[in-house]
PDB file of N, CA and C in Angstrom:
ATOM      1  N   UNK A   1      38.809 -14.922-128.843  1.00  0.00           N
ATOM      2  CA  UNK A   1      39.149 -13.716-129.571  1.00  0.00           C
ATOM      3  C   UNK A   1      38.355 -13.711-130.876  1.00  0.00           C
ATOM      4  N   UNK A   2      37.607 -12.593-130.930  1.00  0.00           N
ATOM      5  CA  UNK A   2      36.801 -12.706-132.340  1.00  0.00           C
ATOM      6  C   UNK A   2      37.987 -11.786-133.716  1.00  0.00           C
ATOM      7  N   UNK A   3      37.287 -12.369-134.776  1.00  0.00           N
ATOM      8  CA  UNK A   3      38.215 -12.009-136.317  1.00  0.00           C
ATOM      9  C   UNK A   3      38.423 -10.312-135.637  1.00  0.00           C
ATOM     10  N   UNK A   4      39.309 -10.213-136.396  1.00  0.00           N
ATOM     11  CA  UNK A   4      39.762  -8.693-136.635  1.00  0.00           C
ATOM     12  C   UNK A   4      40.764  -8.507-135.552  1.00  0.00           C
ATOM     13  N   UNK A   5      40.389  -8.682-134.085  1.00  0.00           N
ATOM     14  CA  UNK A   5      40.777  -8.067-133.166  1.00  0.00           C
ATOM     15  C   UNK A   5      42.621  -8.085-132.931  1.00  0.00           C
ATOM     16  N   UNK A   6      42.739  -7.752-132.019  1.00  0.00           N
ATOM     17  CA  UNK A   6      44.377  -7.351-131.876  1.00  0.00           C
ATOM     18  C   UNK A   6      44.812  -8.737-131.692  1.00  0.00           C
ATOM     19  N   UNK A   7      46.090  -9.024-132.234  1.00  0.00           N
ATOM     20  CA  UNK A   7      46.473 -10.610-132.415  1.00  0.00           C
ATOM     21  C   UNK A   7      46.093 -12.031-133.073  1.00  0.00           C
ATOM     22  N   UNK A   8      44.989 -11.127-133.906  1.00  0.00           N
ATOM     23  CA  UNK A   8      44.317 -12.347-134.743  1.00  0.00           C
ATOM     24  C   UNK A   8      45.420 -12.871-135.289  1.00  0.00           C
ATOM     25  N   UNK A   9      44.894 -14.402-135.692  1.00  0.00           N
ATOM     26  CA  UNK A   9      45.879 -14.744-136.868  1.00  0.00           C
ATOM     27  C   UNK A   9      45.497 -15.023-138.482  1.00  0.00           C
ATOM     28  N   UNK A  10      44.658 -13.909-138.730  1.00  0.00           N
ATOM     29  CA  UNK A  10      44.264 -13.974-140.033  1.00  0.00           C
ATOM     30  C   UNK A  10      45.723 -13.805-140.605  1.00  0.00           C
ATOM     31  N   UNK A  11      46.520 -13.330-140.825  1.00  0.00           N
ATOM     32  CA  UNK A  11      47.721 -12.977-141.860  1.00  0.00           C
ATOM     33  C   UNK A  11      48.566 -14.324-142.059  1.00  0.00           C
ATOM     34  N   UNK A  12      47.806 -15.372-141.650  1.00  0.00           N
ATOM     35  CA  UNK A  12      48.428 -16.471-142.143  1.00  0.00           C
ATOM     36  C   UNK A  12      48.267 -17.117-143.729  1.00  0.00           C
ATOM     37  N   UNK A  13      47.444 -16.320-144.026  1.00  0.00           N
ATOM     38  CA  UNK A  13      46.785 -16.500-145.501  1.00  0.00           C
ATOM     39  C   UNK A  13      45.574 -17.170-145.686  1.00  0.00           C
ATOM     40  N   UNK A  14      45.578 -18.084-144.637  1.00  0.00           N
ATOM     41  CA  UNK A  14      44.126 -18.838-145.084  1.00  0.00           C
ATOM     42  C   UNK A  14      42.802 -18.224-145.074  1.00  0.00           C
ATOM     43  N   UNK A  15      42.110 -17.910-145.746  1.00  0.00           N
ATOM     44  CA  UNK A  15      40.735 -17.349-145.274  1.00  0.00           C
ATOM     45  C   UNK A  15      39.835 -17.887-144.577  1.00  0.00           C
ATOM     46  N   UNK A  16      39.223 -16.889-143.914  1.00  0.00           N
ATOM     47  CA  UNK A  16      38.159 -17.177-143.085  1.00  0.00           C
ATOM     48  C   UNK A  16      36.907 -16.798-143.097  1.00  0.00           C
ATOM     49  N   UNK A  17      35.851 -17.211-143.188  1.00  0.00           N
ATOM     50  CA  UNK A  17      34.465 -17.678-143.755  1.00  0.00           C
ATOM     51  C   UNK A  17      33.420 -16.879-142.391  1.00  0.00           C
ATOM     52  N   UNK A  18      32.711 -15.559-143.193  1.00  0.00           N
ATOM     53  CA  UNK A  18      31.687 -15.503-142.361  1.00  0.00           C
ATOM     54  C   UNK A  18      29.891 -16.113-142.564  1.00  0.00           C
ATOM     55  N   UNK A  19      29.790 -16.899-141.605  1.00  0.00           N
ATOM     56  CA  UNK A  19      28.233 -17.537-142.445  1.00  0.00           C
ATOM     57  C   UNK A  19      27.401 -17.063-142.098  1.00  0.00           C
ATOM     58  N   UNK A  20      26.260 -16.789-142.595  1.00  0.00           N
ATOM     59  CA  UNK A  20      25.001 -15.937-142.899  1.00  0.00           C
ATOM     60  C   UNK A  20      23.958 -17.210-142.552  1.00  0.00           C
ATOM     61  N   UNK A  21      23.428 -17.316-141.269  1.00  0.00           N
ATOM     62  CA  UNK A  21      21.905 -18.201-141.011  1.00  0.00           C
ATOM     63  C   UNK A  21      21.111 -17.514-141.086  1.00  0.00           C
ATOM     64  N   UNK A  22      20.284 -17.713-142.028  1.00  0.00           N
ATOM     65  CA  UNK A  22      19.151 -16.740-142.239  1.00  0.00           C
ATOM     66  C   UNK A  22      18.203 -17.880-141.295  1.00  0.00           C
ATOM     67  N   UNK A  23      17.053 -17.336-140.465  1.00  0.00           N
ATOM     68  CA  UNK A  23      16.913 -17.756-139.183  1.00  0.00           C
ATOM     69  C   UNK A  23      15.166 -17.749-139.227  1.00  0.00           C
ATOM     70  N   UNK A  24      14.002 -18.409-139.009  1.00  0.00           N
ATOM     71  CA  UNK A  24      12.853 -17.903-138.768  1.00  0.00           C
ATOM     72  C   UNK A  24      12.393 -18.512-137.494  1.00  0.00           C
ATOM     73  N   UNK A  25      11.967 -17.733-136.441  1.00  0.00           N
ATOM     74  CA  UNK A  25      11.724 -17.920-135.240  1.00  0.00           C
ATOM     75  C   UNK A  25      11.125 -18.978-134.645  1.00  0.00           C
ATOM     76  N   UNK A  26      10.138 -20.143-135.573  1.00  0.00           N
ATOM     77  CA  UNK A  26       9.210 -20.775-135.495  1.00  0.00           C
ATOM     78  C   UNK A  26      10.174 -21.978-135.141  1.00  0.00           C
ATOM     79  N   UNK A  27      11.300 -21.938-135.937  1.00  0.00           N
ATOM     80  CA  UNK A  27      12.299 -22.799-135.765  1.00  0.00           C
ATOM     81  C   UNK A  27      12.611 -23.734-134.961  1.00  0.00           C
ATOM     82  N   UNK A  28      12.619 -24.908-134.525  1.00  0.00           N
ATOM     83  CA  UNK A  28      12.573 -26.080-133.461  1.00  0.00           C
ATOM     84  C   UNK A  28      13.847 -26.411-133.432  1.00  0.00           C
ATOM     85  N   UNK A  29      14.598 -26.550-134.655  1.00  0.00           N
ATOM     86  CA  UNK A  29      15.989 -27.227-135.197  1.00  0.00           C
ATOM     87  C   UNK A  29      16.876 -26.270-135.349  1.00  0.00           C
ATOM     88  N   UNK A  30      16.656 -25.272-134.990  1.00  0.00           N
ATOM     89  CA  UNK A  30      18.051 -23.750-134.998  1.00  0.00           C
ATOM     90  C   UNK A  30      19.304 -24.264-134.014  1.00  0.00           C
ATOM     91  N   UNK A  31      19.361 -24.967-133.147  1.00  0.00           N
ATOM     92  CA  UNK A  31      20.456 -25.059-132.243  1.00  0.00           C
ATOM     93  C   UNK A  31      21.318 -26.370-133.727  1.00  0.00           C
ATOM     94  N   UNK A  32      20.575 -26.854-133.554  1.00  0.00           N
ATOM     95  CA  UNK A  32      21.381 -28.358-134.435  1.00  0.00           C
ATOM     96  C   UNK A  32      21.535 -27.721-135.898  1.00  0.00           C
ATOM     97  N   UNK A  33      21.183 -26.872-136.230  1.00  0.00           N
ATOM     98  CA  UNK A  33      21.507 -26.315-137.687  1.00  0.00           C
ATOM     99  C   UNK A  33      22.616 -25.740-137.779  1.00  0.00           C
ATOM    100  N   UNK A  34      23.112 -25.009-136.100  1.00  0.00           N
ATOM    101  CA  UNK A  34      24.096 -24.238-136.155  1.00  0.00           C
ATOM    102  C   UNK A  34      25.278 -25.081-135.418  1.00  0.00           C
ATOM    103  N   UNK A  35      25.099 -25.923-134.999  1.00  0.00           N
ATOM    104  CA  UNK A  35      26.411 -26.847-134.411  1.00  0.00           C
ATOM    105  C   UNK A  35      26.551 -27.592-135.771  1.00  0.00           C
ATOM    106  N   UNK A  36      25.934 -28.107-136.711  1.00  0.00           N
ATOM    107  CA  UNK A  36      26.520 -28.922-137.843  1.00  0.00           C
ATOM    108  C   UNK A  36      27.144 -27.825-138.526  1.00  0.00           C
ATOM    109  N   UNK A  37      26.361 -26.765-138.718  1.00  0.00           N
ATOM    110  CA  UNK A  37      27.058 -25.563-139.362  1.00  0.00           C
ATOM    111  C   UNK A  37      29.292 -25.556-139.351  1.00  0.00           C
ATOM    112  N   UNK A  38      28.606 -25.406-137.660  1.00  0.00           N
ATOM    113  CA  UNK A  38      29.934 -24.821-137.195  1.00  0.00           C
ATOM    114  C   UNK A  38      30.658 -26.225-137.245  1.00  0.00           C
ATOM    115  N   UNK A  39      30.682 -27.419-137.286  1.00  0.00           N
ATOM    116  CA  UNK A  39      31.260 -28.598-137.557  1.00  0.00           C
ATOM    117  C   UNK A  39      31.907 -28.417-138.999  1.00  0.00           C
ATOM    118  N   UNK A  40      31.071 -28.166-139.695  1.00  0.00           N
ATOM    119  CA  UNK A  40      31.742 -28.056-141.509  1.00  0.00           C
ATOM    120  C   UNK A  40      32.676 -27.232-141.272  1.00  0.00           C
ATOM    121  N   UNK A  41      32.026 -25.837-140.783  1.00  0.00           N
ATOM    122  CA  UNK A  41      33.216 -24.561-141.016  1.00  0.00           C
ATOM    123  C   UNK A  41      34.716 -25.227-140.299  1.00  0.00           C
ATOM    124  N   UNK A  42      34.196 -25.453-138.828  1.00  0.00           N
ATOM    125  CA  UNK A  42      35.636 -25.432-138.633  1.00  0.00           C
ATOM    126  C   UNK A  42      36.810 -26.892-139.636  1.00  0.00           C
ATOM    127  N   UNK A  43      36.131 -27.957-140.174  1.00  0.00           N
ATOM    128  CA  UNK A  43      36.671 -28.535-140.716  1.00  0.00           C
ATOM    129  C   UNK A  43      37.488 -27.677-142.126  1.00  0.00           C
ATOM    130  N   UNK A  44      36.730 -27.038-142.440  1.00  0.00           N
ATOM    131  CA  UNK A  44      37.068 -26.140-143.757  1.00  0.00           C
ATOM    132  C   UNK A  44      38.354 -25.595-143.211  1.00  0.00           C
ATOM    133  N   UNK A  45      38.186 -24.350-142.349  1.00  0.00           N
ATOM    134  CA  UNK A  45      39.001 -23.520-142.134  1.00  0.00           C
ATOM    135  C   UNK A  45      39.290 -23.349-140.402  1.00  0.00           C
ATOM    136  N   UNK A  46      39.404 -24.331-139.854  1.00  0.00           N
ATOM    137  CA  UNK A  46      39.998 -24.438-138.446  1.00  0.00           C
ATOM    138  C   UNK A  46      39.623 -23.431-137.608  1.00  0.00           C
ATOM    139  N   UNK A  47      38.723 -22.824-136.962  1.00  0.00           N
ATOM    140  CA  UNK A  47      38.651 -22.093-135.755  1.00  0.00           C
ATOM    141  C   UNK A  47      38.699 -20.665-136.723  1.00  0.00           C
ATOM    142  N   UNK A  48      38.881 -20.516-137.986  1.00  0.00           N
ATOM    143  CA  UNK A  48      38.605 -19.167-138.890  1.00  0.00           C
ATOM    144  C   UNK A  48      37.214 -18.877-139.184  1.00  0.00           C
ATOM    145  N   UNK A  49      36.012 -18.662-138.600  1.00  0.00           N
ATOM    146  CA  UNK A  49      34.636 -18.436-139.035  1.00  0.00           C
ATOM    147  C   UNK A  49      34.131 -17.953-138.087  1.00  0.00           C
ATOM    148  N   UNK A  50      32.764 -17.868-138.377  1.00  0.00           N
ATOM    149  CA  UNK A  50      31.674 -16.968-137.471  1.00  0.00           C
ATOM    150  C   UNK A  50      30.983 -17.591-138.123  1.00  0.00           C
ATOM    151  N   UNK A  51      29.433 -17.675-136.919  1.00  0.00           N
ATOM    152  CA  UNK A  51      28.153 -17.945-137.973  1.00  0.00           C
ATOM    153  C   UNK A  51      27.290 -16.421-137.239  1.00  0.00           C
ATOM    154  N   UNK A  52      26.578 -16.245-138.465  1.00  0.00           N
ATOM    155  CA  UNK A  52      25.880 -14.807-137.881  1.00  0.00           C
ATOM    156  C   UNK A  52      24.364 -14.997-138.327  1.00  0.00           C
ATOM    157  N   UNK A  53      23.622 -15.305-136.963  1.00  0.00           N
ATOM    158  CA  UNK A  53      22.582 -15.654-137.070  1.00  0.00           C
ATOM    159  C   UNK A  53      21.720 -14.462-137.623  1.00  0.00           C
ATOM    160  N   UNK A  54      20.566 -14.366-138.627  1.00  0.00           N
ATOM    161  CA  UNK A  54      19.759 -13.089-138.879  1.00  0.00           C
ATOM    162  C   UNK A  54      18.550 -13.802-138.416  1.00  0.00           C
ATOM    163  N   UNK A  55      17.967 -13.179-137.846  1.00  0.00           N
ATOM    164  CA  UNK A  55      16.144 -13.561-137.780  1.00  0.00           C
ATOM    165  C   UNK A  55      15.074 -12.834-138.758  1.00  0.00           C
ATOM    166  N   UNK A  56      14.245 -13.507-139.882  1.00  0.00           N
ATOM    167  CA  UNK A  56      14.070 -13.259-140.377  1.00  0.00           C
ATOM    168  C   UNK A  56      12.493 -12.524-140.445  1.00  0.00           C
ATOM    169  N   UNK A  57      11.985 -13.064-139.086  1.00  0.00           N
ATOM    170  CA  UNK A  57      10.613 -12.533-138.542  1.00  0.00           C
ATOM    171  C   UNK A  57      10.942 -12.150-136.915  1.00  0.00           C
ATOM    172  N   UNK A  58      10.848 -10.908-136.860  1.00  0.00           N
ATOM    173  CA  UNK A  58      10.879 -10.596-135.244  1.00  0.00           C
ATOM    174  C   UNK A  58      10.023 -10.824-134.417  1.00  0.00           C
ATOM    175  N   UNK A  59       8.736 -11.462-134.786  1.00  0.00           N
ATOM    176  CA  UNK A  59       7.654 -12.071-133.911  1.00  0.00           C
ATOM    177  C   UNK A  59       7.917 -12.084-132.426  1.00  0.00           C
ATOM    178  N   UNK A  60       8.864 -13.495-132.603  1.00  0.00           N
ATOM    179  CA  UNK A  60       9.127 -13.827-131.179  1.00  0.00           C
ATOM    180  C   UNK A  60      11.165 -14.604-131.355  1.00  0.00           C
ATOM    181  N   UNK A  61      11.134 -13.968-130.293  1.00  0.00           N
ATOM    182  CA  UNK A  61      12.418 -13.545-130.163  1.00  0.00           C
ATOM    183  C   UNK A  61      13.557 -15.191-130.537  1.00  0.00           C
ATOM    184  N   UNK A  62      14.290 -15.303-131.050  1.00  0.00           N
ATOM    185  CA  UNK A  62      15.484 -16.335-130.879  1.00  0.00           C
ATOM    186  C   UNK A  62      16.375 -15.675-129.858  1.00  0.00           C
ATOM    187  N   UNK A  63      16.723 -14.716-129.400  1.00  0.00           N
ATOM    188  CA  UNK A  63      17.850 -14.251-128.634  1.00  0.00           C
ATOM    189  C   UNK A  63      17.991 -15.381-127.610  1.00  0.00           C
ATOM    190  N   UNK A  64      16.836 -15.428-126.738  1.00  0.00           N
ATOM    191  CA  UNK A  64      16.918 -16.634-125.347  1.00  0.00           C
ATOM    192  C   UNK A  64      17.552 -17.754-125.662  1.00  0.00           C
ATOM    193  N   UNK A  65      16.925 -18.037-126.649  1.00  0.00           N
ATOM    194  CA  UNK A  65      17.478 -19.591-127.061  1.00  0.00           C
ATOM    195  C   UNK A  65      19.062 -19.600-127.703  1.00  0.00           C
ATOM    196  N   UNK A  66      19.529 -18.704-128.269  1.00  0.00           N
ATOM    197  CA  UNK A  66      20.750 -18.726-129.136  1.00  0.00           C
ATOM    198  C   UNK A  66      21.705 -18.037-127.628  1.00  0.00           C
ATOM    199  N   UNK A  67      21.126 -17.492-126.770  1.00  0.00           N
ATOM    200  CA  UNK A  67      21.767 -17.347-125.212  1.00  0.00           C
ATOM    201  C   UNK A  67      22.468 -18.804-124.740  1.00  0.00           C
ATOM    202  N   UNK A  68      21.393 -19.459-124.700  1.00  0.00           N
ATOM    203  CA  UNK A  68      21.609 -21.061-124.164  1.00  0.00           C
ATOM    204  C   UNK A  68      22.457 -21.673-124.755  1.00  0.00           C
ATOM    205  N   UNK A  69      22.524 -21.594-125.975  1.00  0.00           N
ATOM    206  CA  UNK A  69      23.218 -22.347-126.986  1.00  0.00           C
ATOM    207  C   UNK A  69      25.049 -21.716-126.978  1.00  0.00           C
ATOM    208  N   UNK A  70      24.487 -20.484-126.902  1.00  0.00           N
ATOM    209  CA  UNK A  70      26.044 -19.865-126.522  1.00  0.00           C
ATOM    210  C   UNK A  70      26.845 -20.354-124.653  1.00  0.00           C
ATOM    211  N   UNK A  71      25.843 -20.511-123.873  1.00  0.00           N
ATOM    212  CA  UNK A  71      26.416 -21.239-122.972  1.00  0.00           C
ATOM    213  C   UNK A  71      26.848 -22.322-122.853  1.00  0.00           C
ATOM    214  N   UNK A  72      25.893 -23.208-123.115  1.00  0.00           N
ATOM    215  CA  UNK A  72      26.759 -24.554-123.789  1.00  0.00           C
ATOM    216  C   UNK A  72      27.797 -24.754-124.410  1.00  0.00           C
ATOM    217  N   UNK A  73      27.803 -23.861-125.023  1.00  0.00           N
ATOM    218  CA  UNK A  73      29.046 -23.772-126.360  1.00  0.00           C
ATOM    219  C   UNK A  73      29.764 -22.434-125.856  1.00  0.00           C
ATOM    220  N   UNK A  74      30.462 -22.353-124.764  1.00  0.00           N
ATOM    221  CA  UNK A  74      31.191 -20.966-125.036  1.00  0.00           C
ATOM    222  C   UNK A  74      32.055 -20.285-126.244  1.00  0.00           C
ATOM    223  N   UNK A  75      32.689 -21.219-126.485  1.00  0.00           N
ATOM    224  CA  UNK A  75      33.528 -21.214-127.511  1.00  0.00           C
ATOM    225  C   UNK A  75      33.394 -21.031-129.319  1.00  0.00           C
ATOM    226  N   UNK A  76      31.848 -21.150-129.012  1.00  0.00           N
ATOM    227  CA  UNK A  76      31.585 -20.714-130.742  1.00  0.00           C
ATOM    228  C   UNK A  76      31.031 -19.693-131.400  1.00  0.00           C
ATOM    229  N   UNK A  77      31.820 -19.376-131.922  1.00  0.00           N
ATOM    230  CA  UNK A  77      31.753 -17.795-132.477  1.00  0.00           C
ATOM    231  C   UNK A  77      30.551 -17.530-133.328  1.00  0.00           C
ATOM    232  N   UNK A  78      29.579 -17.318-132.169  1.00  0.00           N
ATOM    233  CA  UNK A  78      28.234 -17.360-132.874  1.00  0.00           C
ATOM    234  C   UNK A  78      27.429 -15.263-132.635  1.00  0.00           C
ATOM    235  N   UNK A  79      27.109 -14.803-133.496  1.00  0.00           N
ATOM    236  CA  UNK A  79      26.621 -13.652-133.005  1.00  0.00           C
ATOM    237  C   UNK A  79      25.223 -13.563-133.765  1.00  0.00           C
ATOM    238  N   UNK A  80      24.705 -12.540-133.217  1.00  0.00           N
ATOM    239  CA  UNK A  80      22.836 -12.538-133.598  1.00  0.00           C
ATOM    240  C   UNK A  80      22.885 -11.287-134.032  1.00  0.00           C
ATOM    241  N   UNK A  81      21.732 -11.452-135.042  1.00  0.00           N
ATOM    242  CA  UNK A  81      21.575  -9.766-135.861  1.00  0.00           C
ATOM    243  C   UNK A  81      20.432  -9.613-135.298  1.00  0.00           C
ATOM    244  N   UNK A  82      19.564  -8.967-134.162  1.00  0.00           N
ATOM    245  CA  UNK A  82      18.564  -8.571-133.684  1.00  0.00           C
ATOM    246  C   UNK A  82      17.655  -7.590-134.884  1.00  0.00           C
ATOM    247  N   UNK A  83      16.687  -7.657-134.623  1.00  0.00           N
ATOM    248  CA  UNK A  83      15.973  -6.324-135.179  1.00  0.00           C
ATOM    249  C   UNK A  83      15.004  -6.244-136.261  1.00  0.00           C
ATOM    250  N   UNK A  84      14.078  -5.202-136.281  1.00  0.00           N
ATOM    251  CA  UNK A  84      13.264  -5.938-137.786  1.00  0.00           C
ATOM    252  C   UNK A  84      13.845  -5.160-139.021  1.00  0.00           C
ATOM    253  N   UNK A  85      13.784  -6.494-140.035  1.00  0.00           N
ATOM    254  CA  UNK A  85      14.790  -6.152-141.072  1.00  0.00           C
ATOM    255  C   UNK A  85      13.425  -5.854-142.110  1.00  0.00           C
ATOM    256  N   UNK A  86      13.197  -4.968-143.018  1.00  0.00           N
ATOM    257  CA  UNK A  86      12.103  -5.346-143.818  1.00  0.00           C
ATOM    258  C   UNK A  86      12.658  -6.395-145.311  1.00  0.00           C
ATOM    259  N   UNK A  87      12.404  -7.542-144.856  1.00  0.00           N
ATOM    260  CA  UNK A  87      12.528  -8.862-145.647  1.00  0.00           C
ATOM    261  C   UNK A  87      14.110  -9.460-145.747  1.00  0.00           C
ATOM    262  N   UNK A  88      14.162 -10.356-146.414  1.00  0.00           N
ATOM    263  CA  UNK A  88      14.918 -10.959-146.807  1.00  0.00           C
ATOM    264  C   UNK A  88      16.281 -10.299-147.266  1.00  0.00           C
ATOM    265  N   UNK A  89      16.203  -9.772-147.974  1.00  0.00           N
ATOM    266  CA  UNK A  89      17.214  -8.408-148.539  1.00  0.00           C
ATOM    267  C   UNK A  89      18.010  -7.580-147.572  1.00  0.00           C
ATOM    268  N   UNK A  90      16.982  -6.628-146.344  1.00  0.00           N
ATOM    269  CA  UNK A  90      17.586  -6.024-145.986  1.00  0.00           C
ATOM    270  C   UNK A  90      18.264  -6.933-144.839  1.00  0.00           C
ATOM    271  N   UNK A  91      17.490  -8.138-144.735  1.00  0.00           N
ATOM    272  CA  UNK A  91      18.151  -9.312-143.411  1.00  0.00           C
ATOM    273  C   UNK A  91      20.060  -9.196-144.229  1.00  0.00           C
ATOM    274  N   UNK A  92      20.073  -9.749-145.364  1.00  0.00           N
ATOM    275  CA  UNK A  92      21.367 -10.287-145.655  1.00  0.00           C
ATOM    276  C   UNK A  92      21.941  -8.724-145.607  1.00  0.00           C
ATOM    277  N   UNK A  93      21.816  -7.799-146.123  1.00  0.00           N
ATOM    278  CA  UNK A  93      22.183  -6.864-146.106  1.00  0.00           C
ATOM    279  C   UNK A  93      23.429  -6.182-145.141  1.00  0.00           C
ATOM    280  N   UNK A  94      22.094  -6.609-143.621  1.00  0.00           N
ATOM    281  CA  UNK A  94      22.886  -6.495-142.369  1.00  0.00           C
ATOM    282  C   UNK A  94      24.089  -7.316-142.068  1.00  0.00           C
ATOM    283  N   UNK A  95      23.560  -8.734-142.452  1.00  0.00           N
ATOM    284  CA  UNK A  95      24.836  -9.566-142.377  1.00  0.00           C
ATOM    285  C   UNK A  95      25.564  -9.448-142.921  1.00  0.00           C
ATOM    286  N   UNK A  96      26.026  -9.081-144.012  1.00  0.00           N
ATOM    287  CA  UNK A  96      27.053  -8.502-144.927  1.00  0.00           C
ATOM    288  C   UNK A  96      27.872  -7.311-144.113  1.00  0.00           C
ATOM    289  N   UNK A  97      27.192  -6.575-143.984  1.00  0.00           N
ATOM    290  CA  UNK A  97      27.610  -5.571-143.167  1.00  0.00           C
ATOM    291  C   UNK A  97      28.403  -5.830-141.897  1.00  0.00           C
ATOM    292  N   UNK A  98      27.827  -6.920-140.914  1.00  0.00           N
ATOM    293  CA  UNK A  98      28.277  -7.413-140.098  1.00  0.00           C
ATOM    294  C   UNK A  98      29.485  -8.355-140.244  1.00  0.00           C
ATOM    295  N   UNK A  99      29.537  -8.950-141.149  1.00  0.00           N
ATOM    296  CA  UNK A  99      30.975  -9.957-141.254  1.00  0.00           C
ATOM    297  C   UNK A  99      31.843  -9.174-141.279  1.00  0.00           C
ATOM    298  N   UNK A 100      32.979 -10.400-140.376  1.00  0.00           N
ATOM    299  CA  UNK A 100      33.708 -10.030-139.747  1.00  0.00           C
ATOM    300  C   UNK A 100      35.626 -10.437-141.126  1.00  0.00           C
ATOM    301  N   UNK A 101      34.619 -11.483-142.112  1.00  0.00           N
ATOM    302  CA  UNK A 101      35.852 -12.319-142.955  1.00  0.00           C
ATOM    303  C   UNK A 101      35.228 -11.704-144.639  1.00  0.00           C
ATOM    304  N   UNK A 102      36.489 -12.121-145.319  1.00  0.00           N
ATOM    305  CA  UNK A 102      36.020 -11.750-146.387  1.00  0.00           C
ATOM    306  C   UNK A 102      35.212 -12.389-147.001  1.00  0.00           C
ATOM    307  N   UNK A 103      35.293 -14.044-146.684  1.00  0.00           N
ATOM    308  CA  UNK A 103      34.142 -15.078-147.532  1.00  0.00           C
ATOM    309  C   UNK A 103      32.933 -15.064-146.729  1.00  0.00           C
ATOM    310  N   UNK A 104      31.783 -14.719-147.746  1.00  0.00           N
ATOM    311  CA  UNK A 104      30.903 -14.968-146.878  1.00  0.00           C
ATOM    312  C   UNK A 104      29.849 -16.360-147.367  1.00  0.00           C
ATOM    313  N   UNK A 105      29.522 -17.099-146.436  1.00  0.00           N
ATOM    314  CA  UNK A 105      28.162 -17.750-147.448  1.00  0.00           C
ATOM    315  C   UNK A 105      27.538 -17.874-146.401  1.00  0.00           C
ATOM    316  N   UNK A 106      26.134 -17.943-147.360  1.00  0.00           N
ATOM    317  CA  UNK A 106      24.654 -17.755-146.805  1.00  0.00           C
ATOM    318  C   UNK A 106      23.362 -18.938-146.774  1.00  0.00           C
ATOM    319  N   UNK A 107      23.521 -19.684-146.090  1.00  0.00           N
ATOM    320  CA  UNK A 107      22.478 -20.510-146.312  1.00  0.00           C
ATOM    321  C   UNK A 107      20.947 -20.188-144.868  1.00  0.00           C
ATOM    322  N   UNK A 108      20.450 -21.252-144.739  1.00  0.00           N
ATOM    323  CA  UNK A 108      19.190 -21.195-144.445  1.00  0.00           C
ATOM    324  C   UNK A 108      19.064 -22.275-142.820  1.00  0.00           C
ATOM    325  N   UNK A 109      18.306 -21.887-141.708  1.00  0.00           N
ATOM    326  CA  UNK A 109      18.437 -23.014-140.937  1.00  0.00           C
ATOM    327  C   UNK A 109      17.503 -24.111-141.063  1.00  0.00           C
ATOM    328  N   UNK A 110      16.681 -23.812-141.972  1.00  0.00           N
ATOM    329  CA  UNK A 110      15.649 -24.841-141.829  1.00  0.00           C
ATOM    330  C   UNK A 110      16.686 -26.621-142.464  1.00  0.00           C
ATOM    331  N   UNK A 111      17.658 -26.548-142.344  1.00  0.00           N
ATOM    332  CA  UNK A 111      18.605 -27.830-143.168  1.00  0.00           C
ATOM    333  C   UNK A 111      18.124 -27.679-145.095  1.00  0.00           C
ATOM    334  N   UNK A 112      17.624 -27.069-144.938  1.00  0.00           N
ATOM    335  CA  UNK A 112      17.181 -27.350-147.101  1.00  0.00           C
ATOM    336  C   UNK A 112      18.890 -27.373-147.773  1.00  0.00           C
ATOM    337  N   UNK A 113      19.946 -27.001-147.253  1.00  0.00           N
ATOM    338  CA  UNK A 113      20.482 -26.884-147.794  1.00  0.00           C
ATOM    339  C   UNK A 113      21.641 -28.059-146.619  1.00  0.00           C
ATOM    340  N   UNK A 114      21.714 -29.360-147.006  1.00  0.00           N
ATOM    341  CA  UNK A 114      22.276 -29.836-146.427  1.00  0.00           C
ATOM    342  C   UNK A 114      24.025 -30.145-146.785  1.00  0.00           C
TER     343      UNK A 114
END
């Protein structure tokens, strides 16, 4: 069941965290950026998060690969912002738009921000 929907249990008070991967296609380490990701979150806030992948160059596609990764992982509330964003700005923009929680944070997949 994703945030919002009928029967969530957001009204328990705790908040829940939408994360912003800002994403560049060239990327080798995007699957393992986003399972440690989702390791922290859910320690934080238990099964309350999303990670919302943005791609930050539409070159060549992440969708296939973040497909796979969602099969493996059925269970993790992972969604993709397709599309060309012009830069950085309008990338987060979308993701903002797209979260699903009130906290959002934004880091990077390349790990710089470990």
């Amino acid at each position: 069941m994703y945030p919002g929907e009928e029967g969530d249990v957001q009204r328990d008070g705790r908040p829940g965290i939408s994360a912003v991967l800002l994403a560049y296609a060239d990327r080798n380490d995007l699957e393992n950026s986003v399972l440690d990701l989702a390791a922290v979150l859910d320690g934080l806030v238990y099964e309350k998060f999303e990670i919302i992948v943005v791609e930050l160059l539409s070159e060549s596609p992440l969708t296939e690969r973040l497909a796979g990764l969602q099969v493996r992982h059925p269970d993790l509330p992972l969604r993709f912002l397709e599309g060309a964003h012009a830069g950085e700005a309008a990338s987060l923009a979308a993701a903002f738009e797209a979260a699903r929680y009130d906290l959002i944070f934004v880091t990077t997949a390349d790990g710089q921000f470990d």
